[in-house]
Structures are given as structure tokens and as C-alpha cells.
N, C-alpha and C. Protein backbone atom coordinates (compact mmCIF):
# COMPACT_ATOMS: atom_id res chain seq x y z
N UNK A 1 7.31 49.12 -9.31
CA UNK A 1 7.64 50.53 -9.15
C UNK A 1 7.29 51.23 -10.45
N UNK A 2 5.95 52.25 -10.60
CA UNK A 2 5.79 52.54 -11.39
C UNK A 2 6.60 54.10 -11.50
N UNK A 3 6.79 54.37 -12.70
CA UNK A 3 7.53 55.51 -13.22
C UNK A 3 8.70 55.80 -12.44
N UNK A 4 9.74 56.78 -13.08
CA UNK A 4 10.63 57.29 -12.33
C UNK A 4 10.41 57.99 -10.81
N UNK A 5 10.85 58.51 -10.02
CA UNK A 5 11.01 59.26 -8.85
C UNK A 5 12.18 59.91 -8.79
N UNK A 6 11.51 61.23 -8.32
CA UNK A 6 12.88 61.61 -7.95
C UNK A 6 12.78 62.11 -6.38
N UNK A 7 14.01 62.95 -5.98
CA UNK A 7 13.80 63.11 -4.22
C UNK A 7 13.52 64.57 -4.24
N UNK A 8 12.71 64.98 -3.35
CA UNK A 8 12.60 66.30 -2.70
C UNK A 8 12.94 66.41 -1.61
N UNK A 9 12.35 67.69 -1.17
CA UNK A 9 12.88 68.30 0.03
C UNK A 9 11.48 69.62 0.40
N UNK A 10 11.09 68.71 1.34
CA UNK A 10 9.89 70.26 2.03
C UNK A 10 9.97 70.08 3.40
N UNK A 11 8.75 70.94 3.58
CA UNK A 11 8.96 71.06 5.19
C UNK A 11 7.12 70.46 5.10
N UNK A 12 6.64 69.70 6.18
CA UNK A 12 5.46 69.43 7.06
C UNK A 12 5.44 69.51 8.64
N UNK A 13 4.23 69.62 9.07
CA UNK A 13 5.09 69.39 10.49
C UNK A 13 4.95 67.70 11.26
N UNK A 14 5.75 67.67 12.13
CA UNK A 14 5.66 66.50 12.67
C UNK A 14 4.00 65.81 12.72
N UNK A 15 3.28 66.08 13.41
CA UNK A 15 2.10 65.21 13.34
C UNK A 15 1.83 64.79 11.53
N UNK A 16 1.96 65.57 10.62
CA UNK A 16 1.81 65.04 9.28
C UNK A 16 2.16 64.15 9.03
N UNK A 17 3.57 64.17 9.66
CA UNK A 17 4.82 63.00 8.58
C UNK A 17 4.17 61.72 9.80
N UNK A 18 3.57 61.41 11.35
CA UNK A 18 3.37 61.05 11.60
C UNK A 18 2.22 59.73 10.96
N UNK A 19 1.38 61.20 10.43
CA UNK A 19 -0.01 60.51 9.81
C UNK A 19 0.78 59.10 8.77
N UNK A 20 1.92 60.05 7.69
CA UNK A 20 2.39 58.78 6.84
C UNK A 20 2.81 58.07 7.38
N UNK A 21 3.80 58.09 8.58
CA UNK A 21 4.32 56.59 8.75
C UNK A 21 2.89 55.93 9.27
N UNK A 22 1.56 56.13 10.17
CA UNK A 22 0.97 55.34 10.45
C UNK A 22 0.31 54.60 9.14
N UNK A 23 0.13 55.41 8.34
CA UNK A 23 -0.69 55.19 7.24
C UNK A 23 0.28 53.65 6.84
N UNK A 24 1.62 53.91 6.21
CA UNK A 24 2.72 53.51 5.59
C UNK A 24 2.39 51.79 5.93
N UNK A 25 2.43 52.03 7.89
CA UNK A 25 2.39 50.63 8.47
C UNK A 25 0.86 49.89 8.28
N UNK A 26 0.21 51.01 8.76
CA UNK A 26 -1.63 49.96 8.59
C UNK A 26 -1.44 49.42 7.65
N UNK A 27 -1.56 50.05 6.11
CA UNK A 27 -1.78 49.45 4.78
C UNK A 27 -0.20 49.01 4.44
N UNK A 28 0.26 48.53 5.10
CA UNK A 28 1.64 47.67 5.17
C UNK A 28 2.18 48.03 3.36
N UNK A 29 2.90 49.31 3.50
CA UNK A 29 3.11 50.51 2.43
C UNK A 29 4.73 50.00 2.48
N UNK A 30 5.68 50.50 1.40
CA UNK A 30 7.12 50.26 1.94
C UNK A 30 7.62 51.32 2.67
N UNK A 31 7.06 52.77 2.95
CA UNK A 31 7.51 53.85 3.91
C UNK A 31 6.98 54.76 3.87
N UNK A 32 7.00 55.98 4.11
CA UNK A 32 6.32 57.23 4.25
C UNK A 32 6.25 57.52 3.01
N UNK A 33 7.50 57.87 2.59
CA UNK A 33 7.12 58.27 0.79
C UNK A 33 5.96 57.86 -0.16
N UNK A 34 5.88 56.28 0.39
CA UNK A 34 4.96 55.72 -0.52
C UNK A 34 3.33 55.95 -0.57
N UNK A 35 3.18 56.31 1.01
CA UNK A 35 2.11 56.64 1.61
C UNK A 35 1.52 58.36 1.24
N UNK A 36 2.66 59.22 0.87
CA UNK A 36 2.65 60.38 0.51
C UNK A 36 2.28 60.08 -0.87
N UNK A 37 3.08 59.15 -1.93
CA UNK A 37 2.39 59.26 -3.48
C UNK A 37 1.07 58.77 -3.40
N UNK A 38 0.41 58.08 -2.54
CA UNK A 38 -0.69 57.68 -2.59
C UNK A 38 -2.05 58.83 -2.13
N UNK A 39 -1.56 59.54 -1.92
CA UNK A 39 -2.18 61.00 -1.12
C UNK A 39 -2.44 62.04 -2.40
N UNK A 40 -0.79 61.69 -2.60
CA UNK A 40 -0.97 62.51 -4.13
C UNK A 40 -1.54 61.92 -5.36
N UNK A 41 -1.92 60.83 -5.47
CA UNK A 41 -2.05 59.64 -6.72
C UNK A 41 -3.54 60.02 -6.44
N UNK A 42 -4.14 60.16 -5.38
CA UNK A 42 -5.57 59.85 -4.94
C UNK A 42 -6.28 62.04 -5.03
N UNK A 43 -5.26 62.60 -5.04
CA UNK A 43 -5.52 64.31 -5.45
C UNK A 43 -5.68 64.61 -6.91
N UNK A 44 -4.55 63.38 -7.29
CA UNK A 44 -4.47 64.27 -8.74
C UNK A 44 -5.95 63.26 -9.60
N UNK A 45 -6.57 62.03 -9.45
CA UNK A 45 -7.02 61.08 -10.20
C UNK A 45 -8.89 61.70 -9.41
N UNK A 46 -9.13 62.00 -8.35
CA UNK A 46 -10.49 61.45 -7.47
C UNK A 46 -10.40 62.73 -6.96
N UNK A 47 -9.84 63.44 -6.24
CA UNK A 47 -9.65 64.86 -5.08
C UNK A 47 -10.73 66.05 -6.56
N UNK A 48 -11.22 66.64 -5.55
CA UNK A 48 -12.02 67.80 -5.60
C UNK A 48 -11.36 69.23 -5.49
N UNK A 49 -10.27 69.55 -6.60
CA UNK A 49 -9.45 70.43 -6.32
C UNK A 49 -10.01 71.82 -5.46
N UNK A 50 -10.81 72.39 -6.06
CA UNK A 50 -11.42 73.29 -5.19
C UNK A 50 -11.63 72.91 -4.12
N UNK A 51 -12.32 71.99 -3.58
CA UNK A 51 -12.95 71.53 -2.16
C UNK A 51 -11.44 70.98 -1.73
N UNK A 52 -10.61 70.80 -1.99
CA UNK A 52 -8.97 70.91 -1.30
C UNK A 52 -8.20 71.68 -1.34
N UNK A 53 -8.04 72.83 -2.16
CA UNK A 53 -7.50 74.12 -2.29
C UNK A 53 -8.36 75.44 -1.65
N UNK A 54 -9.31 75.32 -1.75
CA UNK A 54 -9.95 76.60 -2.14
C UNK A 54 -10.76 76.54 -0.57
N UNK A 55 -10.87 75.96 0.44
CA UNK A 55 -11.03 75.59 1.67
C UNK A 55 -10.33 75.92 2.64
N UNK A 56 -10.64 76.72 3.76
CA UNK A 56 -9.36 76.84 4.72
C UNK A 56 -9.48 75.74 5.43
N UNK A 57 -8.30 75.08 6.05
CA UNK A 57 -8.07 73.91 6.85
C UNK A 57 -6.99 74.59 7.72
N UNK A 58 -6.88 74.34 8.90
CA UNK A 58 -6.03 74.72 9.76
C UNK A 58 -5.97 73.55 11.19
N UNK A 59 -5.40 72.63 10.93
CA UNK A 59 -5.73 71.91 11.95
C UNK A 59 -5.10 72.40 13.21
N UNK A 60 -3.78 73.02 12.62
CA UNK A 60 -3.01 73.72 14.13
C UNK A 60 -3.86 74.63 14.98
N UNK A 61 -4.21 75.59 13.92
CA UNK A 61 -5.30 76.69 14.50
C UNK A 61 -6.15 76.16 15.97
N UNK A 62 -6.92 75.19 15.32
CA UNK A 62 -8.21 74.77 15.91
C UNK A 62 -8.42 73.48 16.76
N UNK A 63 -6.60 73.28 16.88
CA UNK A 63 -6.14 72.49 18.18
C UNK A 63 -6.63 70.91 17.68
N UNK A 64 -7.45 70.36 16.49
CA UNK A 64 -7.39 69.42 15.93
C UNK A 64 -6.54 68.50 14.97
N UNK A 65 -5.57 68.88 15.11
CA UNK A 65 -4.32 68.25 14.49
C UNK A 65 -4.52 66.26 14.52
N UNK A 66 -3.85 66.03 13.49
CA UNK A 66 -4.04 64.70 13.08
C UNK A 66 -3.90 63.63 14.11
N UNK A 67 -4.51 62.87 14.63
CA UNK A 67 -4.00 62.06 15.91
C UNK A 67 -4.23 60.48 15.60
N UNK A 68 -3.34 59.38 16.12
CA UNK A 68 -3.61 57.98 15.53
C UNK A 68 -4.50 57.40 16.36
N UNK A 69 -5.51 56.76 15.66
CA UNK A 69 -6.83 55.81 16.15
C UNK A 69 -6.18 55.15 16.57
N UNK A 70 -7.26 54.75 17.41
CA UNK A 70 -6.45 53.25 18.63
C UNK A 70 -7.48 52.20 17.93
């Protein structure tokens, strides 16, 4: 367990938190959280801030919302 943690509190919507637990289980993760620092570990070190900020994404919009591979 590297560094401290502490707990938050936000809002996503369900299909998101979905994506982590699938994620969590494939790469046999210890839970959603962990699967979330890895999202964030992989934004702050490799991610293309502009090309992830500065981008509109709307998956609700455009009826493509996150769905689990079979």
C-alpha cells in the first residue's frame, strides 16, 4: 500500500462505478477504489491532459455509455 489515503465523497453515475468494479475483478484489483487510483495514477503519469480535459465526452448524450465486454 503505497502512500497514505484518505476517503472521499463524489457523485458518478452508475454505469461508471460499474466500469470499476468490472475493471477491479478482471485485473483481480482489491475493489473499486483501487481500480479508480489506477485511472488516476495512469492521468496524472501517461494521460494527455488536454486530449482529456479539453475534449467534450458525453457518453450519456450519445446513448454510448460504458457497457461490459462479454
Amino acid at each position: 500500500m503505497a502512500g497514505d489515503k484518505i476517503s472521499v465523497t463524489f457523485e458518478i453515475q452508475k454505469d461508471a462505478e460499474d466500469m470499476l468494479v468490472y475493471a477491479a475483478e478482471k485485473y483481480d484489483l482489491k475493489d473499486k477504489s483501487k481500480a479508480l487510483r489506477c485511472v488516476l495514477d495512469y492521468v496524472a503519469s501517461d494521460g494527455d491532459w488536454d486530449e482529456l480535459f479539453k475534449k467534450v465526452r458525453c457518453v450519456r448524450c450519445g446513448g454510448d455509455a460504458w457497457t461490459k465486454d462479454d
